[in-house]
Protein backbone atom coordinates (compact mmCIF):
# COMPACT_ATOMS: atom_id res chain seq x y z
CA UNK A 1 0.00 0.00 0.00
CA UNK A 2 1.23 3.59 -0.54
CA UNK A 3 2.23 5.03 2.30
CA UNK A 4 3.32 8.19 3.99
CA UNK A 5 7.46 7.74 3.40
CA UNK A 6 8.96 8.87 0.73
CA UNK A 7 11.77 7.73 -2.10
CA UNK A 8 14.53 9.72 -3.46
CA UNK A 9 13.96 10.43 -7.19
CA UNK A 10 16.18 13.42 -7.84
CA UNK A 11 15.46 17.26 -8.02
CA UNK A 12 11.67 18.08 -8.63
CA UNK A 13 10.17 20.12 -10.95
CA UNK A 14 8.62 23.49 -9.95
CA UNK A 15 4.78 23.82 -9.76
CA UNK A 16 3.04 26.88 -11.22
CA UNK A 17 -0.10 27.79 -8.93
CA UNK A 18 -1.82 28.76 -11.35
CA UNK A 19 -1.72 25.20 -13.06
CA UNK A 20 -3.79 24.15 -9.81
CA UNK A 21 -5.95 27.48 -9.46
CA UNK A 22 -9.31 25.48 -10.34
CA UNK A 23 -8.40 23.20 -7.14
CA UNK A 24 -7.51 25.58 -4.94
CA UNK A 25 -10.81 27.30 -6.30
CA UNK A 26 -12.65 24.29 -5.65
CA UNK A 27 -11.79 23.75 -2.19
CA UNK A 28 -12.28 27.30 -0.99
CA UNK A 29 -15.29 27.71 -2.32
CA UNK A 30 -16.83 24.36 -1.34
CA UNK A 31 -15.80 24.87 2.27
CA UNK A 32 -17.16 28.56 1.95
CA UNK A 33 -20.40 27.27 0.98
CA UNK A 34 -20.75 24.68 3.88
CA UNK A 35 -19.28 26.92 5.98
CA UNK A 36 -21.74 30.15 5.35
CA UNK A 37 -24.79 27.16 5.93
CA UNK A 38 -23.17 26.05 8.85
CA UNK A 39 -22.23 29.13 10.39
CA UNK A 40 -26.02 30.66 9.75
CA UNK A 41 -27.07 28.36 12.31
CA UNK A 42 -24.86 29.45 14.74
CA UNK A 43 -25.24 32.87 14.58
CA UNK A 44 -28.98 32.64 14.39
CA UNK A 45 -28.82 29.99 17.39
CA UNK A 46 -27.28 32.71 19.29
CA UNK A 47 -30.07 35.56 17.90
CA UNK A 48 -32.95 34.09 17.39
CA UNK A 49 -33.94 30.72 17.51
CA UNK A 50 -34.19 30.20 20.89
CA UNK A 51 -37.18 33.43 20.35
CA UNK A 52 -38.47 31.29 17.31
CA UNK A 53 -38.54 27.74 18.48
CA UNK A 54 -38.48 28.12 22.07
CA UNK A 55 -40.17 30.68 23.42
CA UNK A 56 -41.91 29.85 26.06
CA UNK A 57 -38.13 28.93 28.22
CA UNK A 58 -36.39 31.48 30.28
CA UNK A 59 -33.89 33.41 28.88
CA UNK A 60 -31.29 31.31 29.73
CA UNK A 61 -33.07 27.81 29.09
CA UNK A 62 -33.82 29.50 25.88
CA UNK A 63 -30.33 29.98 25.13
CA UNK A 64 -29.14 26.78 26.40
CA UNK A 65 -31.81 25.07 23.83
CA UNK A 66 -31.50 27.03 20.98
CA UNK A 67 -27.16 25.93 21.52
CA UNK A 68 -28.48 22.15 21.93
CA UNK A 69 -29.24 22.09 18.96
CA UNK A 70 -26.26 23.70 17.71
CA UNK A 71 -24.48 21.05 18.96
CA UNK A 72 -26.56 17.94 17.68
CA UNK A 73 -25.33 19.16 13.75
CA UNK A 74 -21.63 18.77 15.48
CA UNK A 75 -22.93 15.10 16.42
CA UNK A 76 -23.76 14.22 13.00
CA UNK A 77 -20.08 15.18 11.31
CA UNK A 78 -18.43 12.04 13.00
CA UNK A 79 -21.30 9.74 11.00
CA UNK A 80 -21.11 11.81 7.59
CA UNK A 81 -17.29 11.80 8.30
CA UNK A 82 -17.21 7.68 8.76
CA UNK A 83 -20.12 7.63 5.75
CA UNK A 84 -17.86 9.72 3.51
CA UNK A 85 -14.68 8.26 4.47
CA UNK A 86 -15.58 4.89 3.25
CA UNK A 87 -17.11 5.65 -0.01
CA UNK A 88 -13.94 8.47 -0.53
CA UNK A 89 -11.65 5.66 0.18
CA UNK A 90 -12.97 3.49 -2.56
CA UNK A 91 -14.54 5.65 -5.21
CA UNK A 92 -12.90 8.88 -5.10
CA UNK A 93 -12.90 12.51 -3.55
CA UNK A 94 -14.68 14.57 -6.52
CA UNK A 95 -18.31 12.24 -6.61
CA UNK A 96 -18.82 13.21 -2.52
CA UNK A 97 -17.97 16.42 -2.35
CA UNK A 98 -20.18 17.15 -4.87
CA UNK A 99 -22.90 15.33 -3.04
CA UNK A 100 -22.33 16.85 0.23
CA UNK A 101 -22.21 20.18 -1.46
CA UNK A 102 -25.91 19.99 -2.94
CA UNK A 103 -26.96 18.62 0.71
CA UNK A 104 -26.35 21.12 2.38
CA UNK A 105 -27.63 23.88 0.46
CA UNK A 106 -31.02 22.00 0.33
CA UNK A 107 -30.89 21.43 4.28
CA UNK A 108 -30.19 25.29 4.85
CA UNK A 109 -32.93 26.48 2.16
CA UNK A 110 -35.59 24.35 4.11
CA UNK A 111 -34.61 25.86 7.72
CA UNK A 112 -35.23 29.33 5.88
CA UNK A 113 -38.49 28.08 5.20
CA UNK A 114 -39.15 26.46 8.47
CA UNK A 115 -42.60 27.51 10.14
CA UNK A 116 -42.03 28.74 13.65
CA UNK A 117 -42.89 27.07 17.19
CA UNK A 118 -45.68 29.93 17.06
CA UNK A 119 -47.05 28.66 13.93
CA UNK A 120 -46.83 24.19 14.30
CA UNK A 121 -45.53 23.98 18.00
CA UNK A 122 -43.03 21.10 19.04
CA UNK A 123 -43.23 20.11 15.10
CA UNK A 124 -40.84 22.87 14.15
CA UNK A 125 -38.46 21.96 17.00
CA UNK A 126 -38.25 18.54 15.26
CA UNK A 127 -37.75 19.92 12.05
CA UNK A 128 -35.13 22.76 13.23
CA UNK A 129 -33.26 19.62 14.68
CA UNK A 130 -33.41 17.25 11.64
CA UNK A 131 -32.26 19.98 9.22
CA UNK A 132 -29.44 20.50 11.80
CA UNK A 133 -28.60 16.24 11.55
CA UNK A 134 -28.63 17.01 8.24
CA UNK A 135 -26.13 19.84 7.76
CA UNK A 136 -24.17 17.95 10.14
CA UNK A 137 -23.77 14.97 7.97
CA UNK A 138 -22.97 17.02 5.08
CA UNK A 139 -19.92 19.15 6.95
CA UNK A 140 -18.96 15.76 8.17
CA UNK A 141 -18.63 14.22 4.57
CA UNK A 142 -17.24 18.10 3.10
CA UNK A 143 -13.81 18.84 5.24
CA UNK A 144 -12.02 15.37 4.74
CA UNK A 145 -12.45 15.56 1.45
CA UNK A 146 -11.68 19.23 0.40
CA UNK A 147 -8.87 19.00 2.33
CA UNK A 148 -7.30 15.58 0.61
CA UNK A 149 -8.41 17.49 -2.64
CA UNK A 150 -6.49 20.47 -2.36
CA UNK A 151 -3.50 18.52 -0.64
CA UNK A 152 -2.85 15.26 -3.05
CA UNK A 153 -2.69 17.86 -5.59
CA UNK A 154 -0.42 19.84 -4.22
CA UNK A 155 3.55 19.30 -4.09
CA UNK A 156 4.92 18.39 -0.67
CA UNK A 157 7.17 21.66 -0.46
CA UNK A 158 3.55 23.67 -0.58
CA UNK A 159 1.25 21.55 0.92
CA UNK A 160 0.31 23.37 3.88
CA UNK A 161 -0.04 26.54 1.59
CA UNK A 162 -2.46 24.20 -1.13
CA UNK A 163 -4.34 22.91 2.34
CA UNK A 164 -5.08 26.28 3.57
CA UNK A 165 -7.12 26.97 0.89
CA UNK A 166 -9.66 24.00 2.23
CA UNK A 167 -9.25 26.51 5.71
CA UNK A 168 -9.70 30.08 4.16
CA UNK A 169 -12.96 28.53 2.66
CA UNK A 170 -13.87 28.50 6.47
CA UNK A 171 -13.24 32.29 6.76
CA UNK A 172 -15.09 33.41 3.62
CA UNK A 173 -18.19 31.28 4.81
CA UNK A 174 -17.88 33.21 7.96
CA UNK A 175 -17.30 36.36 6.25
CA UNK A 176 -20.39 35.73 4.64
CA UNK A 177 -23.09 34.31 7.16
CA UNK A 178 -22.06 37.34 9.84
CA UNK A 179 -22.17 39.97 7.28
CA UNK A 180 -25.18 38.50 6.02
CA UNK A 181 -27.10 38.98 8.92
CA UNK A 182 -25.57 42.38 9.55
CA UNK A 183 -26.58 43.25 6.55
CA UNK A 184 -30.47 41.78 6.64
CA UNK A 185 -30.08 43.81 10.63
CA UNK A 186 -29.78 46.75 9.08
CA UNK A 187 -32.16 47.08 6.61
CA UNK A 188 -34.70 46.09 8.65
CA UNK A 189 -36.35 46.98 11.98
CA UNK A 190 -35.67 44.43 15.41
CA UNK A 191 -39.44 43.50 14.82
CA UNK A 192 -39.37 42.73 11.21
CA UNK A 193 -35.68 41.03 11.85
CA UNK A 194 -37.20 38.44 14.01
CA UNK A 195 -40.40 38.06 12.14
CA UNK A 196 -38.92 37.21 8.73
CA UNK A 197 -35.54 38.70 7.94
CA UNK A 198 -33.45 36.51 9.40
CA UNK A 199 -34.88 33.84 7.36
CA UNK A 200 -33.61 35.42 3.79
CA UNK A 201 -29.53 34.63 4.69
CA UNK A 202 -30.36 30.79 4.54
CA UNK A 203 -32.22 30.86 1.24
CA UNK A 204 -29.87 32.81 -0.35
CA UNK A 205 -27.46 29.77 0.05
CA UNK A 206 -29.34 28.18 -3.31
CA UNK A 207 -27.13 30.78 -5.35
CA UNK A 208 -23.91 30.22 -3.59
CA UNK A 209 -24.55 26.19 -4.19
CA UNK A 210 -25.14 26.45 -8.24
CA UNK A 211 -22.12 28.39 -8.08
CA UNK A 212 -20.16 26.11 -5.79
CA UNK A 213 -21.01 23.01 -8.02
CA UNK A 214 -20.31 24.54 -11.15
CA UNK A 215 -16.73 24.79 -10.34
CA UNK A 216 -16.58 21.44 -8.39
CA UNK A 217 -17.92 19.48 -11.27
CA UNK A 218 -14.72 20.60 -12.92
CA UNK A 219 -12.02 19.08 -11.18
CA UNK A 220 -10.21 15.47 -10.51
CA UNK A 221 -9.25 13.14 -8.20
CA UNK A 222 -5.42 13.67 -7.61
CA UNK A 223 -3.46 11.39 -10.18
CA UNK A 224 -2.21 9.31 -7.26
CA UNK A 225 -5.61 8.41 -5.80
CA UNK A 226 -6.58 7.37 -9.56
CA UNK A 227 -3.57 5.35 -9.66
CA UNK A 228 -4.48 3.55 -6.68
CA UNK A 229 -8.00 2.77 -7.92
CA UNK A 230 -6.91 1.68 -11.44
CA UNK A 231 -4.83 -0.76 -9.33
CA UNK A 232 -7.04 -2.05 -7.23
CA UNK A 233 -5.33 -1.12 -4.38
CA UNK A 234 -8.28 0.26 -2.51
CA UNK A 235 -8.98 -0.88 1.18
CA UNK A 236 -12.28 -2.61 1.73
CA UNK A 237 -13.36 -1.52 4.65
CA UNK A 238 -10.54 1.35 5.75
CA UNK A 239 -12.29 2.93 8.84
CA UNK A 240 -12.06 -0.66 10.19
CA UNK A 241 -8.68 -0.56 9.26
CA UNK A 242 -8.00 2.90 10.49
CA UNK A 243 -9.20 1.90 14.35
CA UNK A 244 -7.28 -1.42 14.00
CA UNK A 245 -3.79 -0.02 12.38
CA UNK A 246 -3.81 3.42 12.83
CA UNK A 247 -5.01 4.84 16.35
CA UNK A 248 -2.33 6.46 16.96
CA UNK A 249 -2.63 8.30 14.24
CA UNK A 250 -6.32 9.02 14.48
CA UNK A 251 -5.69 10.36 18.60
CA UNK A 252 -3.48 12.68 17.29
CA UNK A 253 -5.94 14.22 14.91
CA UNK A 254 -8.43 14.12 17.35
CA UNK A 255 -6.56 15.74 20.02
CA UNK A 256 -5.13 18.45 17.29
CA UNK A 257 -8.25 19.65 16.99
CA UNK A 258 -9.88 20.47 20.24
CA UNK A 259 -8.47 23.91 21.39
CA UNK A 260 -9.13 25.43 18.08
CA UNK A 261 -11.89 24.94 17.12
CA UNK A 262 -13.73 25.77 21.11
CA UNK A 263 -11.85 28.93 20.74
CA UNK A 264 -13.33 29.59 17.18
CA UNK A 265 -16.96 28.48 18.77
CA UNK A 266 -16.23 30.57 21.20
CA UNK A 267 -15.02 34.15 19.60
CA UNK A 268 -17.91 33.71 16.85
CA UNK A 269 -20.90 32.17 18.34
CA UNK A 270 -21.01 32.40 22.09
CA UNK A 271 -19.84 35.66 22.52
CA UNK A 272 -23.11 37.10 20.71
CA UNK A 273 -25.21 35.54 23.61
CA UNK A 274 -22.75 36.26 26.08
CA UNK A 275 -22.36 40.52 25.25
CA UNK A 276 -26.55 40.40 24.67
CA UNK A 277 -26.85 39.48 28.38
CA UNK A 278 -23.80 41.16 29.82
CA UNK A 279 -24.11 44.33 27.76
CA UNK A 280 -27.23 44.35 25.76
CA UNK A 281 -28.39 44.42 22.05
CA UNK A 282 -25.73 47.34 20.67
CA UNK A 283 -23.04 45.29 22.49
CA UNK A 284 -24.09 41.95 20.18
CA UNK A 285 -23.95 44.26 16.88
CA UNK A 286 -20.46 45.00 17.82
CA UNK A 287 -20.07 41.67 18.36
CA UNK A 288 -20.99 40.85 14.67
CA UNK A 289 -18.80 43.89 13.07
CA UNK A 290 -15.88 42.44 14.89
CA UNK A 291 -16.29 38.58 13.24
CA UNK A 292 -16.69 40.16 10.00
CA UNK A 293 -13.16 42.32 10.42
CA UNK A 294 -11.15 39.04 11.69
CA UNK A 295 -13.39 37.06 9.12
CA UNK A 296 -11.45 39.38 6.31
CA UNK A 297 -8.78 39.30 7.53
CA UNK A 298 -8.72 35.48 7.79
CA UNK A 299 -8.75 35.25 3.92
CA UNK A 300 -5.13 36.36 4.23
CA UNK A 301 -3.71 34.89 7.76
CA UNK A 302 -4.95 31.06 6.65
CA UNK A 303 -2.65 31.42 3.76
CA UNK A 304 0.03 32.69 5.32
CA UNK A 305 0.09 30.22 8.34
CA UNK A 306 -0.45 27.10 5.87
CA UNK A 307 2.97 28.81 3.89
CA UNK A 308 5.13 29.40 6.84
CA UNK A 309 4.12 25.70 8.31
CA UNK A 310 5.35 24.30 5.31
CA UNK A 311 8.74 26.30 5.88
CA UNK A 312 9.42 26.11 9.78
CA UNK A 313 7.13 23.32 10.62
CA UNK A 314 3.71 22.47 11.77
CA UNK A 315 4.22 21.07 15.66
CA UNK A 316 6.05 24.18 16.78
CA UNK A 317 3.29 26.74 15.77
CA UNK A 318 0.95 24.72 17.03
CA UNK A 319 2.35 24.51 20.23
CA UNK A 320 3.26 28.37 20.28
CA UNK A 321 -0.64 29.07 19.45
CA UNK A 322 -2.19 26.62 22.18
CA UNK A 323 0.20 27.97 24.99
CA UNK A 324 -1.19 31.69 23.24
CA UNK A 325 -4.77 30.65 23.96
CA UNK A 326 -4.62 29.11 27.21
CA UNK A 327 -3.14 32.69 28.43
CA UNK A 328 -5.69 34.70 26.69
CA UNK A 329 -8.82 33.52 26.78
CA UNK A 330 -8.83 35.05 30.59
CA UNK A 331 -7.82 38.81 29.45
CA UNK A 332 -10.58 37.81 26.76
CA UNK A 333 -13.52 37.22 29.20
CA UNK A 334 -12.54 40.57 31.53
CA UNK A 335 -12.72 42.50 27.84
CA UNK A 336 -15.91 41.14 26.97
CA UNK A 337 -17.24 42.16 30.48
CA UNK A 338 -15.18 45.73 31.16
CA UNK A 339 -13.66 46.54 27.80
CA UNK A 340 -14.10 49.52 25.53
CA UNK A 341 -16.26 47.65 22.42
CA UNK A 342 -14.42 49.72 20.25
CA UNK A 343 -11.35 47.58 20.67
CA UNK A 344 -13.38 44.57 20.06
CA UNK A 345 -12.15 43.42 16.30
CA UNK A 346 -8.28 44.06 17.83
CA UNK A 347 -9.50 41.34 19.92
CA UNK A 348 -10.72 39.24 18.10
CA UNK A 349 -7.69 39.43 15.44
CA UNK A 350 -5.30 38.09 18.27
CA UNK A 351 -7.51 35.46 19.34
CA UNK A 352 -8.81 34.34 15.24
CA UNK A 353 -6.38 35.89 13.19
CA UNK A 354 -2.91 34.44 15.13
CA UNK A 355 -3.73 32.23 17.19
CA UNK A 356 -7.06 30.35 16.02
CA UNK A 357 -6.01 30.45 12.26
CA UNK A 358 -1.87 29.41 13.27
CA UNK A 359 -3.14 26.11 14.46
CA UNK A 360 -6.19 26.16 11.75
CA UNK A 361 -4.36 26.87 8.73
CA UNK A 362 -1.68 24.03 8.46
CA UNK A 363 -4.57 21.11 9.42
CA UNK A 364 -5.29 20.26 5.87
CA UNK A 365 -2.12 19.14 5.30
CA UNK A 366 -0.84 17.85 9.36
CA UNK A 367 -3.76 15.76 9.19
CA UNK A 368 -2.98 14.15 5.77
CA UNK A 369 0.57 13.47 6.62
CA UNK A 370 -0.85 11.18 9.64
CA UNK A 371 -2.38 8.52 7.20
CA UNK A 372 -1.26 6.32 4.44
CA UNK A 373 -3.19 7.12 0.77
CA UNK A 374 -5.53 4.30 0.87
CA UNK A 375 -7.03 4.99 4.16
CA UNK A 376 -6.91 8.78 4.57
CA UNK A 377 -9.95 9.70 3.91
CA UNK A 378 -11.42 7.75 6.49
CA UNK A 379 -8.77 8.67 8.85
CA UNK A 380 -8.60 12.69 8.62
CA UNK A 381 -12.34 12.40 8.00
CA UNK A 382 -13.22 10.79 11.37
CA UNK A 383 -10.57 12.03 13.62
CA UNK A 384 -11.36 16.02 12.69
CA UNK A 385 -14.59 15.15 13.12
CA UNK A 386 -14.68 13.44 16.68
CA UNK A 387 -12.12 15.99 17.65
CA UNK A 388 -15.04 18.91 16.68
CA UNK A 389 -18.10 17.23 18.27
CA UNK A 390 -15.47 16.73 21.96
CA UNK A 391 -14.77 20.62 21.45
CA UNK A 392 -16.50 23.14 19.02
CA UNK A 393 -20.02 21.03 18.91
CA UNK A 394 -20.11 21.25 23.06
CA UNK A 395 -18.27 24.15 23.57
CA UNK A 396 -21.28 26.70 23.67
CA UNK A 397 -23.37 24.53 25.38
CA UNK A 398 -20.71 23.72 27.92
CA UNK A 399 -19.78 27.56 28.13
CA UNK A 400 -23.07 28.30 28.92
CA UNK A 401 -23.55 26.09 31.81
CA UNK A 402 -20.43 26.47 33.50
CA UNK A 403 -21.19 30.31 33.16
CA UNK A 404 -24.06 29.36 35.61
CA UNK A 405 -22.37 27.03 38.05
CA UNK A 406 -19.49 29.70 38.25
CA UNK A 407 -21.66 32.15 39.66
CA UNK A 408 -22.30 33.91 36.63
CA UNK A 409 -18.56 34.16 36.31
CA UNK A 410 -16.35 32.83 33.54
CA UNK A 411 -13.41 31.61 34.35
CA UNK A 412 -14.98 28.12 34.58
CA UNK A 413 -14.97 28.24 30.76
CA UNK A 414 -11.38 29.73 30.91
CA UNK A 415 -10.37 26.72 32.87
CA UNK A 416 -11.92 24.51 30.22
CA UNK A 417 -10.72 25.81 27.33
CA UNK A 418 -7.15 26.15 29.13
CA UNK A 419 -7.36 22.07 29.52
CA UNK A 420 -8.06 21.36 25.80
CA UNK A 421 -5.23 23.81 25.31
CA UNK A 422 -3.16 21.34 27.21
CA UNK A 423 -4.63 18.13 25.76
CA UNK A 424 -4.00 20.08 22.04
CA UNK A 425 -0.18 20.54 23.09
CA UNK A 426 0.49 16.67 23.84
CA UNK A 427 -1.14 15.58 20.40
CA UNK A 428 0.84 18.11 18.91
CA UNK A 429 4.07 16.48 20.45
CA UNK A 430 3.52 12.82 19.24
CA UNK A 431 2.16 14.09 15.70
CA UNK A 432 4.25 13.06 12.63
CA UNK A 433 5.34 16.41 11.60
CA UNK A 434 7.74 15.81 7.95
CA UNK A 435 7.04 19.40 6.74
CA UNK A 436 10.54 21.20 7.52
CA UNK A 437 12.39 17.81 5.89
CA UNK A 438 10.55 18.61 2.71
CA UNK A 439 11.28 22.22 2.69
CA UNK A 440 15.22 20.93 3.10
CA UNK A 441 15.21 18.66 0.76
CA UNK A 442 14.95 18.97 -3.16
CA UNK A 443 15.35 14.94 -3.63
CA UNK A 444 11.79 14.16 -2.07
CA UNK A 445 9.20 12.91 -4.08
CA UNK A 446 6.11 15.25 -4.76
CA UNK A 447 4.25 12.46 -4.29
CA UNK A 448 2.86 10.77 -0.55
């Protein structure tokens, strides 16, 4: 089986971006288009759906609801992960993006045209969460396999750079959803906002889909995966193979992911909630102008940390950034609570723009390196995914609670997200990390 070690073959040519621009295209705007769904929800969970759907709760068993089922799409990604692993593994990248694509668009059109618990009762509470399984499935099956995309067709010296792409996607669907909403807040009154406006971001996500599939119709499996399929060399059942053969592996990617992305919950979802109570209304529209200045900004950092990974290496950034965020999310929570707003978006550019995106942006790649070619779908897939649902998925729900057992205090949920810093840092030091041997070495293969 190919694997991830690599043979001497003598000096490599150089690749032109621009002969890979419609992957790299294809990858960021896939993950853009999940990403603005996916992130819709959030922001609206924080807004307005616990108003909508559950409105007969106190305000904070309102909250805490409208986050549940946040967190149930974050349950789903480790199925559509497992679900899109196997068939990615055997038939190829390309046919389930594509699919999980035209999913999700679907899933978020239908929640913009979800009645209300005013209008059906406990019906649209069911419906709100089965759209939610759904989108969950769909990110689950989209990450793993934008990211192996953009990666196996990139060379090794610029995979982290390629990868990032998969990562900016992230940013732009951000970018997007918050400024969205922003946008639909302020050309409308509060009343006419939570009667109907807030419903027009999520069927607007039919356009960005046509557009998303039109360029993801247009690109290939890597050469290598096709080699491995014209050979038959294809694993049978790989996520079986994966837990058997390759735990290791898989714990690392778990545990790489569980600081970043409950710091990334945390700076763009629960921090809307949190400023509404604190501060009030005004201090949640700050909120949202903030997300969209890091968001923008995070069109350039993902880049940039993907390139420099690929130069210096991925472990010791990672490390760097985790120690970063278990320091600052407790400056972060006295801000939020005593801070001049105005400073907000230089806030949230430490906390997204260096030290979320410095871990985010090389994962594409870090993750791939972990797993040999026939089973890496199925690997990354599952083990970014269980690492999300442990961290992001629970995060606000978790943030929320301890908020209350603290004593309406946070530094419960600074403790918490200091541990997964920890826990981050020790996968970090077992992970395979061959990026700064590549950059050395012009006699390595551009090929896994």
């Amino acid at each position: 089986m190919s694997s991830a070690t690599s043979t001497p073959v003598g000096p490599q040519p150089p690749v032109r971006i621009r002969d890979k621009r419609r992957v790299l295209a294809s990858a960021f705007v896939g993950t853009t288009i999940e990403w603005y769904d996916f992130y819709l929800y959030g922001t609206a969970a924080a807004l307005i759906f616990s108003k909508q759907f559950f409105p007969g709760s106190s305000p904070i068993a309102g909250i805490l609801a409208s986050f549940a089922t946040f967190a149930v799409g974050f349950f789903a990604r480790p199925l559509g992960g497992i679900i899109a692993g196997h068939l990615g593994d055997r038939i190829g990248r390309k046919a389930l993006l594509v699919a999980s694509l035209f999913i999700m668009g679907v899933a978020s059109a239908a929640i913009g045209l979800l009645p209300t618990y005013a209008t059906i009762g406990w019906a649209a509470v069911v419906g709100l969460v089965l759209l939610r399984v759904v989108q969950g499935l769909s990110v689950g099956a989209e990450w793993g396999g934008s990211a192996l995309l953009s990666v196996e067709h990139a060379p090794r010296r610029l995979r982290g750079f390629f990868g990032s792409f998969t990562q900016v996607g992230s940013a732009f669907g951000l970018l997007l959803a918050s400024g969205a909403f922003a946008t639909t807040q302020a050309l409308m009154s509060s009343s006419q906002f939570q009667s109907f406006g807030w419903r027009i971001p999520f069927l607007l996500s039919a356009l960005l889909v046509a557009i998303g599939l039109y360029i993801r119709l247009g690109v290939e499996d890597a050469p290598e995966f096709k080699r491995l399929k014209a050979e038959d060399r294809v694993a049978s059942n790989p996520i079986k193979e994966v837990l058997l053969h390759h735990r290791r592996a898989l714990f690392v990617t778990i545990g790489l992911r569980l600081v970043q992305p409950a710091l990334f919950v945390i700076l763009t979802v629960y921090i809307l909630s949190y400023l509404t109570t604190r501060r009030g209304v005004p201090a949640s529209a700050a909120g949202l102008a903030a997300i969209l200045i890091a968001a923008a900004l995070g069109l350039v950092s993902g880049p940039f940390w993907g390139w420099l990974s690929d130069r210096i290496g991925r472990r010791r950034i990672t490390v760097i950034s985790a120690i970063g965020i278990i320091v600052f999310v407790w400056p972060l929570f006295w801000f939020l609570d005593n801070g001049p707003l105005f400073l907000l978006p230089i806030v949230l550019i430490i906390g997204l723009n260096i030290l979320h995106d410095s871990i985010y942006g090389p994962q594409a790649a870090w993750f791939a390196e972990q797993f040999p070619l026939h089973l890496r779908y199925s690997g990354v897939s599952f083990g970014y995914q269980v690492g999300t649902v442990l961290s992001g998925g629970l995060t606000p729900f978790i943030a929320a609670g301890l908020l209350a057992v603290g004593g309406n205090q946070p530094w419960l949920i600074c403790a918490y997200l200091g541990l997964l810093g920890l826990l981050t840092i020790a996968a970090a030091l077992t992970a395979k990390d061959p990026a700064r041997a590549y950059a050395k070495d012009n006699t390595i293969s551009d090929t896994f």
